[in-house]
N, C-alpha and C. Protein backbone atom coordinates (compact mmCIF):
# COMPACT_ATOMS: atom_id res chain seq x y z
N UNK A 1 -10.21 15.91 8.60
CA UNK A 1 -11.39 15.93 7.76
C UNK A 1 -11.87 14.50 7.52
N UNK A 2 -13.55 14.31 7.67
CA UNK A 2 -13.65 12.98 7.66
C UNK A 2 -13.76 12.55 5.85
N UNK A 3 -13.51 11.54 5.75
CA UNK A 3 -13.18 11.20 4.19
C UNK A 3 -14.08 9.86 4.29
N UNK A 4 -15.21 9.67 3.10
CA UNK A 4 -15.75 8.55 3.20
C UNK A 4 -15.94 7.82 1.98
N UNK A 5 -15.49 6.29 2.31
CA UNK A 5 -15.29 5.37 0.75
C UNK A 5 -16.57 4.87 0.84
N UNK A 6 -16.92 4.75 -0.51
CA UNK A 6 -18.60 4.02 -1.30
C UNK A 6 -18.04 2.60 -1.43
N UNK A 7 -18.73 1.50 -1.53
CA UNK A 7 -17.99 0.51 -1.72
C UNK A 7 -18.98 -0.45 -2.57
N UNK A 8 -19.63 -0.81 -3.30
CA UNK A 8 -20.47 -1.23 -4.11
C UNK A 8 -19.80 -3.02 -4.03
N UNK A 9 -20.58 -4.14 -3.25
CA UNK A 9 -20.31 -5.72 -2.73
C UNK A 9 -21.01 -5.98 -3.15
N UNK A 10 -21.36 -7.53 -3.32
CA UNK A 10 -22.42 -8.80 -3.56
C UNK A 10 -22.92 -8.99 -1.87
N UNK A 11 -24.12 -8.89 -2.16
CA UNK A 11 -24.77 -8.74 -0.56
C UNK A 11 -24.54 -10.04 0.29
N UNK A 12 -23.33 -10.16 0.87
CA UNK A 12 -23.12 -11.57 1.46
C UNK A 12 -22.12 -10.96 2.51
N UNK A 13 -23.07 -11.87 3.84
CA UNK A 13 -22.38 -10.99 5.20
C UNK A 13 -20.31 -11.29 5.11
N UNK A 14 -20.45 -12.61 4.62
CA UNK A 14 -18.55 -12.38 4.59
C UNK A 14 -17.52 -11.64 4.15
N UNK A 15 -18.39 -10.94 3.27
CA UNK A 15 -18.19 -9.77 2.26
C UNK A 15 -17.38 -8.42 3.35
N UNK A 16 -18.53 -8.53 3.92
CA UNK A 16 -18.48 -6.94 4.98
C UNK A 16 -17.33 -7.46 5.67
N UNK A 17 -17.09 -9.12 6.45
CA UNK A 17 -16.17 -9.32 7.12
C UNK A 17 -14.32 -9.36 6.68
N UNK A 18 -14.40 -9.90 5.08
CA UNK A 18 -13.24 -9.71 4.63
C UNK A 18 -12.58 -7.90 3.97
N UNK A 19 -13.77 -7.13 3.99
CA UNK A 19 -13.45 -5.83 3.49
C UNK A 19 -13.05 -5.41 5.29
N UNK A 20 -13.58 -5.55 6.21
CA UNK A 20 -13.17 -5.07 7.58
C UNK A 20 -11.93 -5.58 7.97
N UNK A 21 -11.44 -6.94 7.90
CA UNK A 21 -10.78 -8.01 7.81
C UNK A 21 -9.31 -6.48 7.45
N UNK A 22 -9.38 -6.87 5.88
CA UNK A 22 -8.16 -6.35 5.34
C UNK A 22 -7.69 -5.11 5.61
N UNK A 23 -9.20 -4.35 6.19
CA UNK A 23 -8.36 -2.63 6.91
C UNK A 23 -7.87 -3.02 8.31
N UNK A 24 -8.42 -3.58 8.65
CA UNK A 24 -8.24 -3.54 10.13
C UNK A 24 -6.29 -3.99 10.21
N UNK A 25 -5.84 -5.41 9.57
CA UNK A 25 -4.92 -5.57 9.46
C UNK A 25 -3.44 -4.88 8.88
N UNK A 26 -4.86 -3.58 7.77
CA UNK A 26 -3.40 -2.85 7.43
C UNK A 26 -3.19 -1.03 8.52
N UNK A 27 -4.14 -1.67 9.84
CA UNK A 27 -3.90 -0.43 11.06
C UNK A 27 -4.88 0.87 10.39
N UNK A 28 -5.77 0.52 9.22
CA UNK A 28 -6.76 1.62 8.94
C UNK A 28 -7.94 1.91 9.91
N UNK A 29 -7.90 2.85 10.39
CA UNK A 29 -8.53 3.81 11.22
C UNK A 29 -10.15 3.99 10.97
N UNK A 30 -11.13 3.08 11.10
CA UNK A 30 -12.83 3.48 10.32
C UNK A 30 -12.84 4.27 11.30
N UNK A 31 -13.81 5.00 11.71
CA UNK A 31 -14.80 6.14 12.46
C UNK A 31 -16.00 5.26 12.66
N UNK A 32 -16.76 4.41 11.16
CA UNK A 32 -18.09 4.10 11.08
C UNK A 32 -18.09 3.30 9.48
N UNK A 33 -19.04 2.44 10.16
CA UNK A 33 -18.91 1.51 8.89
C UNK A 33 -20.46 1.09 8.93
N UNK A 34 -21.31 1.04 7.12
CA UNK A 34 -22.73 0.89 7.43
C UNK A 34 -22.75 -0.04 6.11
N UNK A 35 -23.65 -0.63 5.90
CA UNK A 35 -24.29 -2.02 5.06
C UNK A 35 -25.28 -1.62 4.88
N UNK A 36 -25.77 -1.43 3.27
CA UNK A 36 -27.18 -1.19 3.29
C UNK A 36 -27.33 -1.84 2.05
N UNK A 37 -28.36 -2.72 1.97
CA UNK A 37 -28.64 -2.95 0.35
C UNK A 37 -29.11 -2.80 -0.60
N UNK A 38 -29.15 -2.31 -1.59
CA UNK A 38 -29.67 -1.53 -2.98
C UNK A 38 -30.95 -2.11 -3.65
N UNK A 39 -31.30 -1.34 -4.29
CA UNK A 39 -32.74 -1.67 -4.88
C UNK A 39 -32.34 -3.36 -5.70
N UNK A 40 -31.14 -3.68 -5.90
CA UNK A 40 -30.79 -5.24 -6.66
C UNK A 40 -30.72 -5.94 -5.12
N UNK A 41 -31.37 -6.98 -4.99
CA UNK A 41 -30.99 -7.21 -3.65
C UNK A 41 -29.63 -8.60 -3.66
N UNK A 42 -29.22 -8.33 -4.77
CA UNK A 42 -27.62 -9.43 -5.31
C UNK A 42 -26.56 -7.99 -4.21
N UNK A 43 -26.86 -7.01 -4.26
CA UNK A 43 -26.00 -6.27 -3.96
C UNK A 43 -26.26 -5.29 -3.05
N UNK A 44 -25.21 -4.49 -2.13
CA UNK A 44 -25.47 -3.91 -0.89
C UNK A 44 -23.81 -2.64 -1.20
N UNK A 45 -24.07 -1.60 -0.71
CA UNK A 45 -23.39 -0.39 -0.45
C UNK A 45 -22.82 -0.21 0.66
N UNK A 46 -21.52 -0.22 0.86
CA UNK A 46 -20.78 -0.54 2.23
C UNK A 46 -20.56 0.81 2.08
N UNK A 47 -20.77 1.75 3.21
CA UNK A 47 -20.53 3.22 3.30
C UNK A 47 -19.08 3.26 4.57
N UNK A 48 -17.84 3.47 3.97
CA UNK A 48 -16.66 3.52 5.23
C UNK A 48 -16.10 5.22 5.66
N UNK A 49 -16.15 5.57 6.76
CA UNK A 49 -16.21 6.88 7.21
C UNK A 49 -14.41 6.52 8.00
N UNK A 50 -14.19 7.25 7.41
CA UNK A 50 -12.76 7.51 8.17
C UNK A 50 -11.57 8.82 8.70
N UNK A 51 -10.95 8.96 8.87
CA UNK A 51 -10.07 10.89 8.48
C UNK A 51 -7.98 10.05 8.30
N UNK A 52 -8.42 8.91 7.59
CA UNK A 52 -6.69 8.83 6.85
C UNK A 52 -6.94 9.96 5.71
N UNK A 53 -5.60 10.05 5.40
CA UNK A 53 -4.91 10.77 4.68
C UNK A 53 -4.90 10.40 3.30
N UNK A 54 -4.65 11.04 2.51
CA UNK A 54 -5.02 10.69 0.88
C UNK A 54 -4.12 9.25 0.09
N UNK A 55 -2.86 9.08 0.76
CA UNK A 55 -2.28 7.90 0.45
C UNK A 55 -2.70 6.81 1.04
N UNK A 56 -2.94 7.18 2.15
CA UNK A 56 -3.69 5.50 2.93
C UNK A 56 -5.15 5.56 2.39
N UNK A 57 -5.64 6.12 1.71
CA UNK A 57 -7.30 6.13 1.44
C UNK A 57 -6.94 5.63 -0.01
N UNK A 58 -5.93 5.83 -0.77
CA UNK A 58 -5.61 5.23 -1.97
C UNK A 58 -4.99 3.98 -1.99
N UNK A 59 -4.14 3.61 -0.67
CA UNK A 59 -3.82 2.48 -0.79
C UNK A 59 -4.92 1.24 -0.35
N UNK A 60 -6.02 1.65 0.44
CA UNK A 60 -6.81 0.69 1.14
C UNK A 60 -8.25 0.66 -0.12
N UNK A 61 -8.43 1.61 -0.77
CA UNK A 61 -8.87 1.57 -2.39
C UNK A 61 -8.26 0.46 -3.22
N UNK A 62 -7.44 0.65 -3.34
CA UNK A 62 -6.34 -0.11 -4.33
C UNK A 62 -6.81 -1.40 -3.38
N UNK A 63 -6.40 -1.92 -2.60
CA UNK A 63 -6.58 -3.60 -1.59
C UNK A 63 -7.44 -3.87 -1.76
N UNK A 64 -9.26 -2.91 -1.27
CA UNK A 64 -10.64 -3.53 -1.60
C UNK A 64 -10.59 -3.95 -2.85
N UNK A 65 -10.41 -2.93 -3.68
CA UNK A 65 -10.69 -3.23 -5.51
C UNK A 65 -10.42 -4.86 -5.66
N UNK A 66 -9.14 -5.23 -5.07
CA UNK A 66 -8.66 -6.47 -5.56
C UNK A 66 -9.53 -7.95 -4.73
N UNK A 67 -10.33 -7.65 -3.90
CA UNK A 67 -11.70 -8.06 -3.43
C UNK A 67 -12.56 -8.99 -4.24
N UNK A 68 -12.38 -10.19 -4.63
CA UNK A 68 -13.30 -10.49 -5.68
C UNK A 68 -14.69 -10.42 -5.50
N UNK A 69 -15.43 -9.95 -4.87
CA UNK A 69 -16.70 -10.03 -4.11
C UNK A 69 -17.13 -8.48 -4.19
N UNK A 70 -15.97 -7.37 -4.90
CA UNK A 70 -16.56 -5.78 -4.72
C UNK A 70 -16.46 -5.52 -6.27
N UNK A 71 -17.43 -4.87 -6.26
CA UNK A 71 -17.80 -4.45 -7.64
C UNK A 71 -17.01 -2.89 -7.98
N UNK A 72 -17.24 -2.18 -7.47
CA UNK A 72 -16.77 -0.90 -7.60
C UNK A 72 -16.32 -0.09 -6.29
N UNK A 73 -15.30 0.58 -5.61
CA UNK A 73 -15.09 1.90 -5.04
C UNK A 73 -14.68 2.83 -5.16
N UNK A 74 -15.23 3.95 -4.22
CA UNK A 74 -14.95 5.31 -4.97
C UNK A 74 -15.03 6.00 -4.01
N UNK A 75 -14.32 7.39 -4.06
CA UNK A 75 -14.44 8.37 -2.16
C UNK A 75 -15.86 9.02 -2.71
N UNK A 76 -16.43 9.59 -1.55
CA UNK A 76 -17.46 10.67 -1.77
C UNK A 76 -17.07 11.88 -2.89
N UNK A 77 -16.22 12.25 -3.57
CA UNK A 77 -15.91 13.39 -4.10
C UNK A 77 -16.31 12.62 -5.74
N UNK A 78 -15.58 11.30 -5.68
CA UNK A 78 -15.95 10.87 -7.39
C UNK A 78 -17.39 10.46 -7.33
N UNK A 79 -17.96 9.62 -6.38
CA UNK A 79 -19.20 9.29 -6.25
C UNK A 79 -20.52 10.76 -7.18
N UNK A 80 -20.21 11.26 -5.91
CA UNK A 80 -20.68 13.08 -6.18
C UNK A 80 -20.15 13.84 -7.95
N UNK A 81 -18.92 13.48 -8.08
CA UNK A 81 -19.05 14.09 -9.34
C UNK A 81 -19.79 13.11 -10.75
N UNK A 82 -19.71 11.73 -10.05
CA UNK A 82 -20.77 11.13 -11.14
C UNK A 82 -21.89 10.94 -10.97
N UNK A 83 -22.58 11.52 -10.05
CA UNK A 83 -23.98 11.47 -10.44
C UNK A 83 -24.16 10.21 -9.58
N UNK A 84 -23.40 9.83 -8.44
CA UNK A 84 -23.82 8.30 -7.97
C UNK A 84 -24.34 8.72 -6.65
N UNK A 85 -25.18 9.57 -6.30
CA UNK A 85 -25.61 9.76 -4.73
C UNK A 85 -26.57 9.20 -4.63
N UNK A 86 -26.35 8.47 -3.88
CA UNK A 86 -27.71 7.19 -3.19
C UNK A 86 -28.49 7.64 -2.04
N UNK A 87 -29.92 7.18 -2.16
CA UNK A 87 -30.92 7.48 -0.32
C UNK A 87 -29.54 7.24 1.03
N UNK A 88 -28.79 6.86 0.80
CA UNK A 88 -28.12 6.34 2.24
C UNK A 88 -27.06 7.47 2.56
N UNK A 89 -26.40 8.81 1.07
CA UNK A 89 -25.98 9.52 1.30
C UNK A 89 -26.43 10.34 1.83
N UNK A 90 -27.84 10.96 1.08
CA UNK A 90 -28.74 11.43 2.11
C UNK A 90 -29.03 11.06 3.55
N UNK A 91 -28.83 10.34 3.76
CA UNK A 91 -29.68 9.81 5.13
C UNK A 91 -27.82 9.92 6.04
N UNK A 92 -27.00 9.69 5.61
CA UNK A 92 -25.70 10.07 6.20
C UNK A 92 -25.79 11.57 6.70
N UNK A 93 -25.80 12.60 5.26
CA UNK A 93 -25.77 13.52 5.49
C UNK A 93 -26.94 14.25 6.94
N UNK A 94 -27.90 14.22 6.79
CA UNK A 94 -29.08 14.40 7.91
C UNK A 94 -28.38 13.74 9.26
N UNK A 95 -27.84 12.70 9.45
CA UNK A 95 -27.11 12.09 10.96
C UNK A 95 -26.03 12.97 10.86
């Protein structure tokens, strides 16, 4: 099942490179990875599509968080239960 993390950054391309950076090194598996930036243009929505398993999706949660450059993450299920669906979920969903 594909499982996808929201990732709420400061819109700065090194950003995207150290959040790729730290999965890649801990053997996390993306599918698809997208950058889009939000109506603040200080900030951009890293959308990560993957199918790990609920402990590696909590442990690579837990690593971004500690990111000084990420503001917030969250899987599609908490996103969705707070009321946080953005144009880019839509536009996921439709592809």
């Amino acid at each position: 099942m594909n499982r996808i993390l929201f990732v709420e950054v400061n819109n700065q391309p090194e950003v995207l490179m150290r959040v790729v950076g730290l999965l890649r090194r801990r053997a996390f598996h993306m599918k698809s990875i997208s950058m889009v930036e939000t109506e603040n243009p200080s900030l951009a929505h890293l959308m990560i599509t993957t199918k790990e398993d609920d402990y590696n999706i909590e442990r690579a949660m837990y690593l971004i968080e500690k990111i000084v450059d990420v503001h917030h993450v969250k899987t599609m299920e908490e996103a969705l239960s707070e009321h946080a669906v953005t144009k880019e979920t839509d536009l996921y969903r439709v592809m």
